[in-house]
Protein backbone atom coordinates (compact mmCIF):
# COMPACT_ATOMS: atom_id res chain seq x y z
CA UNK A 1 44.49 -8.44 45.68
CA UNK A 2 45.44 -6.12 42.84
CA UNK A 3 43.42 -2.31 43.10
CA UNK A 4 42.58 0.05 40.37
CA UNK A 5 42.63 3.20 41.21
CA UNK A 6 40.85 6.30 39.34
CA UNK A 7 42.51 9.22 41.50
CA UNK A 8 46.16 8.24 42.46
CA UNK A 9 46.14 11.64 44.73
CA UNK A 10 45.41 9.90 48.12
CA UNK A 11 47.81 7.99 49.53
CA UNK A 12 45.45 5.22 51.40
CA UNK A 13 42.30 4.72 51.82
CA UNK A 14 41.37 7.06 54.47
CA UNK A 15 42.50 9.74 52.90
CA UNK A 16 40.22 8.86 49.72
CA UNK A 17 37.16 8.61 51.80
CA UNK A 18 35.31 11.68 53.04
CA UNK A 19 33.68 12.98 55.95
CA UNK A 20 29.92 11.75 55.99
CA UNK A 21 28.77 15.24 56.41
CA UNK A 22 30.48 17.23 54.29
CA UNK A 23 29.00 18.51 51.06
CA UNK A 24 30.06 18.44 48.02
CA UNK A 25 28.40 21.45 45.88
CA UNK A 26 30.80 21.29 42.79
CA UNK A 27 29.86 17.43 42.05
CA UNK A 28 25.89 17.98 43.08
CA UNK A 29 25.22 17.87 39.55
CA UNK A 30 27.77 15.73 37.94
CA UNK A 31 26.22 12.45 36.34
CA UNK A 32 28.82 10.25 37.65
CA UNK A 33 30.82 11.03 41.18
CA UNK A 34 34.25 11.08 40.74
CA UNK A 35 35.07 9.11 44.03
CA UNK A 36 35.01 5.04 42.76
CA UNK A 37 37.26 2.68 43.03
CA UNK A 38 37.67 -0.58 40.74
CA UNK A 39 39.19 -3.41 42.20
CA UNK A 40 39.77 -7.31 40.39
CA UNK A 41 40.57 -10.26 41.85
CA UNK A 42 43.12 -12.30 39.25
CA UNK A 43 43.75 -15.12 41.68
CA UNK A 44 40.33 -16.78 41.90
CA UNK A 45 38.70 -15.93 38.50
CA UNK A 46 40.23 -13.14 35.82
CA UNK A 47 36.49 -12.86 34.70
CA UNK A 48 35.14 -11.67 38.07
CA UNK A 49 35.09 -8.10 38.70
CA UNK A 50 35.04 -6.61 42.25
CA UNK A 51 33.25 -3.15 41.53
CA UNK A 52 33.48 -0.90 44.71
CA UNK A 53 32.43 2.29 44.33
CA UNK A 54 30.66 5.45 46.53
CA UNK A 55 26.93 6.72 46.07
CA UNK A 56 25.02 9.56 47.04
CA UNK A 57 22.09 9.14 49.51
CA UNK A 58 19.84 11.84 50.14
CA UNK A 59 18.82 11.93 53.57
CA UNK A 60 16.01 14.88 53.85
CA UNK A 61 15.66 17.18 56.35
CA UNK A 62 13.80 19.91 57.71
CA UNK A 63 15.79 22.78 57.04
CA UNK A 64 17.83 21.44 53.66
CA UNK A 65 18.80 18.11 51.90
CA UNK A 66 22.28 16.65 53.23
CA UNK A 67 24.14 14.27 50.86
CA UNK A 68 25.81 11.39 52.76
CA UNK A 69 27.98 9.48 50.57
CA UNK A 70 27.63 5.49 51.79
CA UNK A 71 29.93 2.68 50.45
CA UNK A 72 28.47 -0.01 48.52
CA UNK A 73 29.82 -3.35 46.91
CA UNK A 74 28.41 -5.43 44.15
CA UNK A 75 29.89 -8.48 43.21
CA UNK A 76 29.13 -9.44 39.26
CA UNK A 77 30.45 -11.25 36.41
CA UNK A 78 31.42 -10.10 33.22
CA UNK A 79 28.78 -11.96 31.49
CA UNK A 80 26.05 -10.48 33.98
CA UNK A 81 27.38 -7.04 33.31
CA UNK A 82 27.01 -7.55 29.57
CA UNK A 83 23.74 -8.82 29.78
CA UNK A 84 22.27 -5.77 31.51
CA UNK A 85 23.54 -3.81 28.20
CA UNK A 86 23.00 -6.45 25.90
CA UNK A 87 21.03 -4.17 23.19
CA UNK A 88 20.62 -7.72 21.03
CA UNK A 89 18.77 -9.29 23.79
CA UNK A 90 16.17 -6.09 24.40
CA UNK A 91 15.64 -5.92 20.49
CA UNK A 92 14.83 -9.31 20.89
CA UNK A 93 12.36 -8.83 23.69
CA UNK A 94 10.66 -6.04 21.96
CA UNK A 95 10.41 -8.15 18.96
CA UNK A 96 8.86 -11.27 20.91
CA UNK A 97 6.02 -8.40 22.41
CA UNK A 98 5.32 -7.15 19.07
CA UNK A 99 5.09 -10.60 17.55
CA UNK A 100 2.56 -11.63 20.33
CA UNK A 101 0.30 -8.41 19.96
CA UNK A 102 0.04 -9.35 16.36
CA UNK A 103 -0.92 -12.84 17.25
CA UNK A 104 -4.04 -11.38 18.74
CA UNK A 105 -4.88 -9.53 15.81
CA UNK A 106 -8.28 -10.79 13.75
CA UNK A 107 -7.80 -11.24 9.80
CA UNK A 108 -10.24 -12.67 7.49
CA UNK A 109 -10.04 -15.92 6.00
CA UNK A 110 -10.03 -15.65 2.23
CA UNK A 111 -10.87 -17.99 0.16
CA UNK A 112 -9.47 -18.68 -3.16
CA UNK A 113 -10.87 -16.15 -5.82
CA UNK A 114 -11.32 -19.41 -8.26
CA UNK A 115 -11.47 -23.09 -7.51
CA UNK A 116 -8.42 -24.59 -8.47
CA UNK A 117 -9.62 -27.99 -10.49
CA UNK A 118 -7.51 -31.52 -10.23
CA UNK A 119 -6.44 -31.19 -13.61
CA UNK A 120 -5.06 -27.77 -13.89
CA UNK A 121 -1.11 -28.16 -14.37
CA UNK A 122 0.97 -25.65 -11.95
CA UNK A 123 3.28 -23.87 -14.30
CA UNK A 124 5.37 -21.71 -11.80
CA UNK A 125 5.10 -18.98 -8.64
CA UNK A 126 6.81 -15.83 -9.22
CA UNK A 127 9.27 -14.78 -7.01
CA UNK A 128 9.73 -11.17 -5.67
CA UNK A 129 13.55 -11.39 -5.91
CA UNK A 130 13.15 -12.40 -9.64
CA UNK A 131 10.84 -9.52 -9.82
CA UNK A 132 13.00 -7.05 -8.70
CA UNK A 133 15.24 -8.03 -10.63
CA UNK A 134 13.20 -7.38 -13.95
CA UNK A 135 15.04 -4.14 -15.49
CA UNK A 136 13.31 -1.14 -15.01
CA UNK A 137 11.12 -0.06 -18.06
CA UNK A 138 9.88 3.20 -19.75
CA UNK A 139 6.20 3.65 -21.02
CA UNK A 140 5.46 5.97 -23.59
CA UNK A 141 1.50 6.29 -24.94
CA UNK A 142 -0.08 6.67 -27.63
CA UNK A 143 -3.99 7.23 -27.60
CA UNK A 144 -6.11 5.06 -29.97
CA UNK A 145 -9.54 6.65 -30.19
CA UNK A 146 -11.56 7.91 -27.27
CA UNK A 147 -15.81 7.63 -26.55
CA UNK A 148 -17.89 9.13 -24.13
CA UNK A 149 -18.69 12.69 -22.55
CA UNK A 150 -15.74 14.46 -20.88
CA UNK A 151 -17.29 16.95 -18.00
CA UNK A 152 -15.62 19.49 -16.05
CA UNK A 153 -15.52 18.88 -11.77
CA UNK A 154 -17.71 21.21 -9.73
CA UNK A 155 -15.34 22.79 -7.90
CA UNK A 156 -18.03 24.07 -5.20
CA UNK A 157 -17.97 20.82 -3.92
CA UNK A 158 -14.20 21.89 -2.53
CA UNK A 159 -16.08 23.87 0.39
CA UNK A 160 -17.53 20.61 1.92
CA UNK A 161 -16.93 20.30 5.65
CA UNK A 162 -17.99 18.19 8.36
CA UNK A 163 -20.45 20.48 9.99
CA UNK A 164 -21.50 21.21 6.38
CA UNK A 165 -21.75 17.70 4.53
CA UNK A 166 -23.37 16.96 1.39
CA UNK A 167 -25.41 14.05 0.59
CA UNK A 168 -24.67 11.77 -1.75
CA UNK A 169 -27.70 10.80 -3.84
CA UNK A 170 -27.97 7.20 -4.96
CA UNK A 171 -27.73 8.11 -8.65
CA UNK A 172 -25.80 5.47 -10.17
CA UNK A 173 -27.43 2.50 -11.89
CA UNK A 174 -24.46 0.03 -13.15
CA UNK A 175 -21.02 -0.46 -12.32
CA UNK A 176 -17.73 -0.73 -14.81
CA UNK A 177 -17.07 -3.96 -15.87
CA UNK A 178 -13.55 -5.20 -16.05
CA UNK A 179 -14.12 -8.12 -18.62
CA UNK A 180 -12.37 -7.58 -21.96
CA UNK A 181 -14.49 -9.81 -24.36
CA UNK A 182 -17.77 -7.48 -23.05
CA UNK A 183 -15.93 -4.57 -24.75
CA UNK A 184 -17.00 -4.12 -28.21
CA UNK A 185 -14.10 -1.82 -28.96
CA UNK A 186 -11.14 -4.01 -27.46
CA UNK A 187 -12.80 -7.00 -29.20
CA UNK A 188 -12.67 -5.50 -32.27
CA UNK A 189 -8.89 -4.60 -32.03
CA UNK A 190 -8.34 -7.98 -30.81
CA UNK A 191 -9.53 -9.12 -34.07
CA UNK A 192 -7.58 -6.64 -36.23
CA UNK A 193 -4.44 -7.71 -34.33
CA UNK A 194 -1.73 -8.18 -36.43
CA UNK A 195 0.36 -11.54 -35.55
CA UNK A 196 3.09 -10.59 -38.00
CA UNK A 197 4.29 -7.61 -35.69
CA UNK A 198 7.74 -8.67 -33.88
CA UNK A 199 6.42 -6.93 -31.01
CA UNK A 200 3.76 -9.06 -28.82
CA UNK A 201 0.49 -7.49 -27.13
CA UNK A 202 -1.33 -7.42 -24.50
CA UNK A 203 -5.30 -6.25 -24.55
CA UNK A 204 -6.70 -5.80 -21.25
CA UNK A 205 -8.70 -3.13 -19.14
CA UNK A 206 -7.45 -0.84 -16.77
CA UNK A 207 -8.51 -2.36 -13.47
CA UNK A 208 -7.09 -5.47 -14.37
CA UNK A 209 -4.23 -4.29 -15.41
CA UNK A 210 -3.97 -2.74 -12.22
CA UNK A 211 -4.25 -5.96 -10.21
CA UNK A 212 -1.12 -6.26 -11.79
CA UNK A 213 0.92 -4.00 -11.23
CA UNK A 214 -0.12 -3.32 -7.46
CA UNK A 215 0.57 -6.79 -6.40
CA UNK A 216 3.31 -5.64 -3.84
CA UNK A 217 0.56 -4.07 -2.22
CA UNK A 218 -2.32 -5.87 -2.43
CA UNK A 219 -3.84 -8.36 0.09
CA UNK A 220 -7.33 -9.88 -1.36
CA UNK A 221 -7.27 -12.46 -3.55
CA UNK A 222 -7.74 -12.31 -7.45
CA UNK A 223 -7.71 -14.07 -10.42
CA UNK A 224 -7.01 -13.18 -13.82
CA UNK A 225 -7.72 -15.43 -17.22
CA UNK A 226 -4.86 -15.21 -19.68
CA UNK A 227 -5.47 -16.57 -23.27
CA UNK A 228 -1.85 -16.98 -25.27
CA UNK A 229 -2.40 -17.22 -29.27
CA UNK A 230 1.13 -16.43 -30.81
CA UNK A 231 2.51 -13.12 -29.95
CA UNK A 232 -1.35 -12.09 -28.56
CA UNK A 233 -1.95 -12.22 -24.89
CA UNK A 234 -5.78 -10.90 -23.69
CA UNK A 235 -6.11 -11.13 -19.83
CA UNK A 236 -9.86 -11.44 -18.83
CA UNK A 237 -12.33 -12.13 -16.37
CA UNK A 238 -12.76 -15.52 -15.71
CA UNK A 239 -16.30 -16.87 -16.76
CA UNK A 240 -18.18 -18.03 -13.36
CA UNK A 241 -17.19 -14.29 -12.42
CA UNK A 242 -19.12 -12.73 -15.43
CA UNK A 243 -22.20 -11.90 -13.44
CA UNK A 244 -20.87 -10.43 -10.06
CA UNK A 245 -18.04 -7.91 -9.34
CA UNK A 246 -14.43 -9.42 -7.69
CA UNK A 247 -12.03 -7.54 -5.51
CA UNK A 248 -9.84 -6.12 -8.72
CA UNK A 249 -13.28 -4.01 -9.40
CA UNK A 250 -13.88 -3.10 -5.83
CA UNK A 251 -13.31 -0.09 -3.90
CA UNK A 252 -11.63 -1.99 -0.61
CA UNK A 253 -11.96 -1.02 2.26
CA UNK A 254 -8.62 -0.86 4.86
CA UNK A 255 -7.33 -3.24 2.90
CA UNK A 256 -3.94 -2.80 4.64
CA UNK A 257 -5.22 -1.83 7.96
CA UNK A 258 -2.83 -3.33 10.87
CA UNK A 259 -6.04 -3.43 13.15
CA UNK A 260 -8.49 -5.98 13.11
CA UNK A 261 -10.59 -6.95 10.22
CA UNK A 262 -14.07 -8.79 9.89
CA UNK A 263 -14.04 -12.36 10.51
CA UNK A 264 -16.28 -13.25 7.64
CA UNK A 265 -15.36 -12.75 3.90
CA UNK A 266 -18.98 -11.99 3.54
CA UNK A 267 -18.57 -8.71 5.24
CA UNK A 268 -15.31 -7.36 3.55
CA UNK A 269 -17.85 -8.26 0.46
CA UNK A 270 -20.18 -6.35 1.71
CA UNK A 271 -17.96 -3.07 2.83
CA UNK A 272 -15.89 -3.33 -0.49
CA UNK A 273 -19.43 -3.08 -2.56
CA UNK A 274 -21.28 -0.87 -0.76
CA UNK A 275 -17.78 1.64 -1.06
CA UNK A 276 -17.57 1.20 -4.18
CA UNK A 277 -21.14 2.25 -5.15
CA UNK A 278 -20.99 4.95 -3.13
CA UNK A 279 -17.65 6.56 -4.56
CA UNK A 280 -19.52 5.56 -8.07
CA UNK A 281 -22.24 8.50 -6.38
CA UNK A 282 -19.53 10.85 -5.96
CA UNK A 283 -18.12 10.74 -9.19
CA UNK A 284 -21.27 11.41 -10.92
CA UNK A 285 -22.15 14.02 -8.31
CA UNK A 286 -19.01 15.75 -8.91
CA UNK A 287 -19.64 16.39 -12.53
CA UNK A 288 -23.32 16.50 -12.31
CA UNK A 289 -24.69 19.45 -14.35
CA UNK A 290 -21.72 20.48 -15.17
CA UNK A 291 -20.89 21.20 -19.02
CA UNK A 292 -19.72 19.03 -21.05
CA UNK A 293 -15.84 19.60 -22.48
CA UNK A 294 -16.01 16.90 -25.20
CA UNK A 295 -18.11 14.30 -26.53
CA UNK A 296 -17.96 11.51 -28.97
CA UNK A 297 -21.16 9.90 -29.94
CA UNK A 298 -21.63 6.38 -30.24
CA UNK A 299 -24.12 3.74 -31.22
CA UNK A 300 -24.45 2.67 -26.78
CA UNK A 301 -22.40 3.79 -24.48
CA UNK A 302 -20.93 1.30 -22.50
CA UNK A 303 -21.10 1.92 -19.16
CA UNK A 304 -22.15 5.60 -18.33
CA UNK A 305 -22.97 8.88 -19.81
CA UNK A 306 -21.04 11.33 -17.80
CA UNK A 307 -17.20 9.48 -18.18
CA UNK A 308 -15.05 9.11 -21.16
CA UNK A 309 -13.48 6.07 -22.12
CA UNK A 310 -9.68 6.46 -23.89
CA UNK A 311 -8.25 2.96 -25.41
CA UNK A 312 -4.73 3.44 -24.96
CA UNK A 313 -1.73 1.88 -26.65
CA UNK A 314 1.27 1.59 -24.28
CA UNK A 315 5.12 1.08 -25.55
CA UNK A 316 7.05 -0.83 -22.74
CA UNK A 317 10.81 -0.60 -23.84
CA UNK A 318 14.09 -0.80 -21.72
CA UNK A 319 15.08 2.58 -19.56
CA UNK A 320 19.24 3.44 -20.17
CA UNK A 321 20.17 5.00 -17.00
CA UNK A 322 21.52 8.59 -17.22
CA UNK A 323 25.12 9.33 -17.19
CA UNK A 324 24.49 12.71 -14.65
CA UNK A 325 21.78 14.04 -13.17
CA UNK A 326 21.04 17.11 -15.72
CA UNK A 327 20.33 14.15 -18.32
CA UNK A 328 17.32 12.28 -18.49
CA UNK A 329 16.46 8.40 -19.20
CA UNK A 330 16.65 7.59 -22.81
CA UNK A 331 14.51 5.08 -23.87
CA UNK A 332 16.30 1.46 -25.37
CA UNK A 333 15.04 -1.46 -27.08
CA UNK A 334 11.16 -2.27 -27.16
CA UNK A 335 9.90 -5.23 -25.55
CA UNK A 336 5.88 -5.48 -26.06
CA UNK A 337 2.59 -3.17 -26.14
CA UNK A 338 -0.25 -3.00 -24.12
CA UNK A 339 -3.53 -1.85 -25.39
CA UNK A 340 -5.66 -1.16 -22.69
CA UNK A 341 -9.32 0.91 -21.86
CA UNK A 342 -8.94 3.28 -19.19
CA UNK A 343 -11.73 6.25 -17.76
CA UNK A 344 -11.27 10.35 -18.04
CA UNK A 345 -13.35 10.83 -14.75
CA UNK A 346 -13.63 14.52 -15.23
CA UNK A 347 -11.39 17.47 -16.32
CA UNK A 348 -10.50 20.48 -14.12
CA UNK A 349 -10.87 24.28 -14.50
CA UNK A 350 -7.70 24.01 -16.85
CA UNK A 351 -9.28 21.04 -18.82
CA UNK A 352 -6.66 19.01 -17.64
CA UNK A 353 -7.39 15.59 -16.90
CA UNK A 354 -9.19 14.71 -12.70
CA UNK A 355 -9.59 11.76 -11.21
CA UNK A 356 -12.75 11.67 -8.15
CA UNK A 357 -11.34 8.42 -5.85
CA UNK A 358 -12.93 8.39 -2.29
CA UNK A 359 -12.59 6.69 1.33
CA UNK A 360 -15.45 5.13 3.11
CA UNK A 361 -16.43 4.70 6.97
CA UNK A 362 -18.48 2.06 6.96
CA UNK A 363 -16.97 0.26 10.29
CA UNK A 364 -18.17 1.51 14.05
CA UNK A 365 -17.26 3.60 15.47
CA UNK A 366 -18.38 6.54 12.64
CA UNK A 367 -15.51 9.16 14.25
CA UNK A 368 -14.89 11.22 11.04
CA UNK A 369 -17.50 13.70 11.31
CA UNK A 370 -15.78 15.12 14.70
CA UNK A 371 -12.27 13.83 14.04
CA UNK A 372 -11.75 15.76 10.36
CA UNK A 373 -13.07 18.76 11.96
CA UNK A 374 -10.31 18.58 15.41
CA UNK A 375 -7.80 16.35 14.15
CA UNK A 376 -7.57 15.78 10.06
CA UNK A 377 -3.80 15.02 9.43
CA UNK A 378 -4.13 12.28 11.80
CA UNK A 379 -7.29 11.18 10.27
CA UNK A 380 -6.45 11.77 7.03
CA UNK A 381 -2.65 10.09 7.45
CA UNK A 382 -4.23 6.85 9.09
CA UNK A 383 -6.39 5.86 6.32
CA UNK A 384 -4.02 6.49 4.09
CA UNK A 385 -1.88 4.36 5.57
CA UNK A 386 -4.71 1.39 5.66
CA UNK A 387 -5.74 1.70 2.37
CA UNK A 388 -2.61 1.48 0.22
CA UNK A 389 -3.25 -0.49 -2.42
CA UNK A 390 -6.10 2.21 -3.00
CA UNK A 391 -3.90 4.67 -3.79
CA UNK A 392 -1.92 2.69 -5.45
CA UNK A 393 -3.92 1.97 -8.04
CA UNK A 394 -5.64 5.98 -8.42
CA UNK A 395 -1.44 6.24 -8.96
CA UNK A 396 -1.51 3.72 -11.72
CA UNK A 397 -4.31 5.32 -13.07
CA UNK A 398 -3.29 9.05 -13.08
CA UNK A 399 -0.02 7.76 -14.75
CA UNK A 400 -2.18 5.93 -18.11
CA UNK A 401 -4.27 9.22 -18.62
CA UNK A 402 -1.28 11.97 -17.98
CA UNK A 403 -3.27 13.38 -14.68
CA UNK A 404 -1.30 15.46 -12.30
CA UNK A 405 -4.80 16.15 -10.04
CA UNK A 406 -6.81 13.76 -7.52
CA UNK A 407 -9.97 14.82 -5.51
CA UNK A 408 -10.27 12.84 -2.22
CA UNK A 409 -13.11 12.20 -1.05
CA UNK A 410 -14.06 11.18 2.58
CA UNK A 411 -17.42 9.50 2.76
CA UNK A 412 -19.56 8.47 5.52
CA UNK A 413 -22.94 6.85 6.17
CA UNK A 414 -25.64 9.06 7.21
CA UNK A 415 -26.76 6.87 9.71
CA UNK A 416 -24.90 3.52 11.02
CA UNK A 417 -27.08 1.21 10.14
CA UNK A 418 -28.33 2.36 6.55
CA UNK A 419 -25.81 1.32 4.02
CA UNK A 420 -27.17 2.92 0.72
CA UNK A 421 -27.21 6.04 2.06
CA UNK A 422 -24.11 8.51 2.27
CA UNK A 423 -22.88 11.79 2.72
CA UNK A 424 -19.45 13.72 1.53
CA UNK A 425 -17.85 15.36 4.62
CA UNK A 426 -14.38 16.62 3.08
CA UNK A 427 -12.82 16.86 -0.55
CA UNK A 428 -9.13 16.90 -0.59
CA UNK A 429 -6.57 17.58 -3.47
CA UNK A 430 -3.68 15.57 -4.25
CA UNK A 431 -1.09 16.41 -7.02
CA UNK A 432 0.41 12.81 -8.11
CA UNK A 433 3.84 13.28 -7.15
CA UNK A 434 2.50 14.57 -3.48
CA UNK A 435 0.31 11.77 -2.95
CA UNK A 436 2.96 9.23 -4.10
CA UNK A 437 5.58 10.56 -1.54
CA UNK A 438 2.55 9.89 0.74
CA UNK A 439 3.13 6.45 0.62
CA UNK A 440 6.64 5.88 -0.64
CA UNK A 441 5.16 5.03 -4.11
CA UNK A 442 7.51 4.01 -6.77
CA UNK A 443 6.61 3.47 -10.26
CA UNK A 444 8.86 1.72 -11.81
CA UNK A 445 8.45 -1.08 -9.22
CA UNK A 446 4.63 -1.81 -10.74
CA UNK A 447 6.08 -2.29 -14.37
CA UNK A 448 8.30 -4.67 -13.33
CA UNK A 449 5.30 -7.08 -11.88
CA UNK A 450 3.86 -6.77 -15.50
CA UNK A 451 7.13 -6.98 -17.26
CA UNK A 452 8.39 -10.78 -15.23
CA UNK A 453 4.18 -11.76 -16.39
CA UNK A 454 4.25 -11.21 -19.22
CA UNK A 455 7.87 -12.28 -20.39
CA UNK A 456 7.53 -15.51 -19.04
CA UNK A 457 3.74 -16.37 -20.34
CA UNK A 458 5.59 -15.12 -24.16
CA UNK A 459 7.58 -18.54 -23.45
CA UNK A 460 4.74 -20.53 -22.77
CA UNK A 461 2.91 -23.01 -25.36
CA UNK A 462 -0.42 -21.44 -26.78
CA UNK A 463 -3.61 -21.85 -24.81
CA UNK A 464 -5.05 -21.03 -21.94
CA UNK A 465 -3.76 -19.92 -18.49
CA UNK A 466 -4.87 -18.60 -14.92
CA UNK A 467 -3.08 -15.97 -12.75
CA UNK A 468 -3.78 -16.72 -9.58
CA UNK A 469 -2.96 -14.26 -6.79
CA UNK A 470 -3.96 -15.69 -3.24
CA UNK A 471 -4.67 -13.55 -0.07
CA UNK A 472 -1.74 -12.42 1.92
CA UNK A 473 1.00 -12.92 -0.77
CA UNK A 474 2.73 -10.77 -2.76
CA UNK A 475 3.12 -14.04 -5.62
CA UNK A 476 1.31 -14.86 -8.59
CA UNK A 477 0.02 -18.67 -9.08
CA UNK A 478 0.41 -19.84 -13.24
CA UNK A 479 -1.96 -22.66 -13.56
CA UNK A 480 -2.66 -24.30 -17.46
CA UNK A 481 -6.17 -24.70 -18.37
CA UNK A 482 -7.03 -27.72 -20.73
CA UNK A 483 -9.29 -26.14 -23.42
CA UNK A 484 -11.91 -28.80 -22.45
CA UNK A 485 -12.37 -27.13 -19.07
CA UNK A 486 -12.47 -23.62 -20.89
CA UNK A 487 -15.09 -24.64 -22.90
CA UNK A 488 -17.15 -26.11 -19.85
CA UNK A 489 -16.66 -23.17 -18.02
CA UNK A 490 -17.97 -21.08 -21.34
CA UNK A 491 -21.00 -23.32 -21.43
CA UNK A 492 -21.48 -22.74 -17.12
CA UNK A 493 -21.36 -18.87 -17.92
C-alpha cells in the first residue's frame, strides 16, 4: 500500500489526527479542510482510488456548536468519480426533460394552403444552407406614382391606458387584397413591361412579397402562384383563393408562441381574421378626422379612402463589402427589379412616413388589462416574442416606404365572448432599428429568400409555377402547373 500525503509535517498517523474536541476556529470557514489524506492501491487495480479523508460533523449543543471531525472512507472508481462530474451527461439529461415537455405541447394541424394535384411536376425544395449562401444584396427605390389620401396619426391616441381604454368602432368595410391581376395599376405596368430590358422583373404586392422574405420566420402555410413569360415573373394569388383571405393577408395571432395552440385550424382562422379586422379598426381610427397631408384623385379607389397606395420600383444589385468601418457598402452589379404596391398608413407630426400594426388578445385568459398596467415589459416582451413573424413583416414594410416610426397597438376584446367588438388599451412607439434589435432582426437575411426564388425560377422554362410553403418549415415547395390545369382553375374561379 502506497499513501499520498497532502501535509508531509506529521510523522505518522497519530500525529496527523486530532483531538475530537478540539476546535478549529481558523479552518471554520474554509471550503475544503486541510486535513485529507489520498491513498491508491496499485497492486489490485491502478484505476481504483482509495479516497480517505476527515469531515466536519456538527454536533449541537446547548450552550454552543462543537465540531467533531469523524473519519470517513469511500471506496470509488475512476469512472464513477467522472460520472458524478460528467457535465456531457447532465446536458444530456436536461436536454431529454426539455424534449419531453415539448412533447406535451398542443400544435395545430395545418393543412396544405393548396391541394397539390397528381400531375403537378416537383421542380425542387430550397434549402436554407443554399439560402444563406445567396450573397447579400442592396435595394435602392425608386417610386413610380402614388394614389390615395395620405393623413396625419392622432397623436392623442398616445395617452391610452388600461384603466382608460378606447373603443374601437367597427368602421371598416373591406379588407386589402393581395392578388396582383385585381390591381388595375400593376396590370397595366405588367402590360407595358418591356421584355427587351436585360434586367428581369418581378410585379407583385407587398404582402406577398412579404411571405417571402419572412420565411425564416414564418410557421402557417402559404402558397404563392408564379407565372414565368421571358424575363417577366408576376407572383399572385392562386385562383380558388380569390374570394377569401389566406394567412399571407392575415394578422396572426402567436404565430410563434412556444405554448400551446388551438387544436383546430378553424380556430387559428378564426383568431387570425377577427385580428386582422380589428387592427384594420385601429388604423382607420388612428387617422380618423384627421387632415389630410396629400391626395391624388382617382377614377375608384381601390381599397380605402383614408391610406395611400405607392407602386414602388426596387433595384436588387450585389453589396461590395467595405474595406473599414468609416466606409460604407457600395453597390455592384444589378441582378433584377421588383415592382411592387405597398400602403403609406399615415404620416406623423413631421410628415414622415407611420405605420399603425397592432396585437390582439383574443385567447382566455384576457390578462392585459391588469398586466400592462403592473407588469408591461414582461407583457409587452412576451408577445413580442410569440408573434415574430409579425414584426417581421411591419420590418419589411417600414424598410419599402423609408419609415423610421411604428405605433403598437395592444388590443383586447371588450368582453370574452364578443369577437367584433374591441377596445385599444396601450399605444407604443417603436423606431425601426429599436424594434429590430427586439428580435434580432436582420435584413439582409430576407433578401436573400427572394434573391435564391427568384434566380432559380429565371432558369426555369416559361409557364406556370406554385410556391408552396408548408406549415412548420422554413422551405419553399416548386411545383409546375400544366397550363390545362391553369385554365381549369381560371374557369373554377
Amino acid at each position: 500500500m502506497r499513501k499520498i500525503r497532502l501535509h508531509q509535517f506529521y510523522e505518522n498517523d497519530n500525529d496527523f489526527i486530532p483531538e475530537s474536541t478540539y476546535d478549529f476556529e481558523e479552518f471554520k470557514l474554509r471550503p475544503i479542510h486541510p486535513f485529507t489524506v489520498i491513498t491508491q492501491n496499485y497492486n489490485k487495480d491502478p484505476n481504483q482510488m482509495m479516497i480517505s479523508y476527515w469531515v466536519r460533523k456538527v454536533v449541537k449543543k446547548s450552550a454552543a456548536k462543537r465540531f467533531v471531525f469523524v473519519q470517513q472512507q469511500q471506496a470509488q472508481s475512476n469512472t464513477q468519480i467522472r460520472s458524478s462530474f460528467d457535465h456531457s451527461q447532465m446536458r444530456r439529461n436536461k436536454h431529454a426533460t426539455q424534449t419531453k415537455k415539448q412533447t406535451n405541447i398542443k400544435k395545430t394541424k395545418f393543412k396544405d394552403s393548396i391541394s397539390i394535384q397528381a400531375d403537378w411536376i416537383t421542380i425542387t425544395e430550397t434549402q436554407k444552407q443554399l439560402i444563406d449562401k445567396t450573397p447579400i444584396s442592396l435595394i435602392e427605390s425608386k417610386q413610380l406614382f402614388q394614389t390615395g389620401t395620405v393623413k396625419r396619426y392622432n397623436t392623442n391616441l398616445d395617452r391610452v391606458r388600461p384603466n382608460f381604454e378606447k373603443r374601437v368602432e367597427p368602421v371598416c368595410e373591406d379588407l386589402a387584397s393581395s392578388s396582383t391581376r385585381e390591381d388595375k395599376y400593376l396590370v397595366g405596368l405588367i402590360e407595358k413591361h418591356d421584355f427587351n430590358d436585360p434586367l428581369p422583373t418581378v410585379y407583385t404586392t407587398d404582402l406577398l412579397l412579404f411571405s417571402v422574405l419572412t420565411l425564416r420566420s414564418s410557421v402557417y402555410p402559404w402558397d404563392i402562384m408564379v407565372t414565368k413569360k421571358g424575363n417577366q415573373l408576376i407572383f399572385d394569388k392562386a385562383n380558388q383563393h380569390q374570394n377569401k383571405l389566406t394567412y399571407p393577408e392575415l394578422f396572426t395571432v402567436n404565430e410563434n408562441t412556444t405554448g400551446d395552440m388551438p387544436e383546430e385550424e378553424k380556430d387559428v382562422s378564426s383568431y387570425c381574421l377577427e385580428a386582422t379586422v380589428a387592427n384594420a379598426n385601429w388604423q382607420i381610427i388612428g387617422v380618423k378626422g384627421m387632415e389630410t397631408i396629400d391626395q391624388v384623385p382617382t377614377e375608384q379607389y381601390l381599397f380605402s379612402e383614408n391610406f395611400a397606395y405607392s407602386y414602388l420600383e426596387l433595384l436588387v444589385r450585389d453589396r461590395i463589402e467595405k474595406v473599414s468601418k468609416n466606409e460604407d457598402y457600395k453597390p455592384g452589379q444589378e441582378r433584377f427589379k421588383v415592382v411592387v404596391r405597398t400602403t403609406i398608413e399615415a404620416v406623423n407630426q413631421n410628415d414622415e412616413n407611420l405605420l399603425i400594426k397592432s396585437f390582439s388578445e383574443l385567447e382566455t385568459p384576457f390578462e392585459w388589462r391588469q398586466s400592462l398596467i403592473t407588469k408591461v415589459g414582461e407583457v409587452t416582451t412576451r408577445t413580442m416574442i410569440n408573434n415574430l413573424n409579425n414584426i417581421a413583416r411591419w420590418l419589411c414594410h417600414a424598410q419599402l416606404i423609408d419609415c423610421n416610426q411604428i405605433k403598437i397597438g395592444y388590443l383586447s376584446r371588450q368582453s370574452p365572448k364578443d369577437d367584433n367588438k374591441h377596445s385599444l388599451l396601450l399605444v407604443e412607439t417603436y423606431s425601426q432599428q429599436l424594434l429590430a434589435s427586439q428580435i434580432n432582426f436582420k435584413q439582409t437575411e430576407t433578401w436573400q429568400n427572394l434573391r435564391h426564388i427568384v434566380e432559380y425560377l429565371l432558369t426555369l422554362e416559361d409557364g406556370q409555377y406554385c410556391l408552396l410553403k408548408q406549415s412548420y418549415k422554413q422551405s419553399i415547395r416548386i411545383f409546375r402547373i400544366e397550363e390545362e390545369d391553369e385554365d381549369e382553375n381560371q374557369q373554377d374561379g
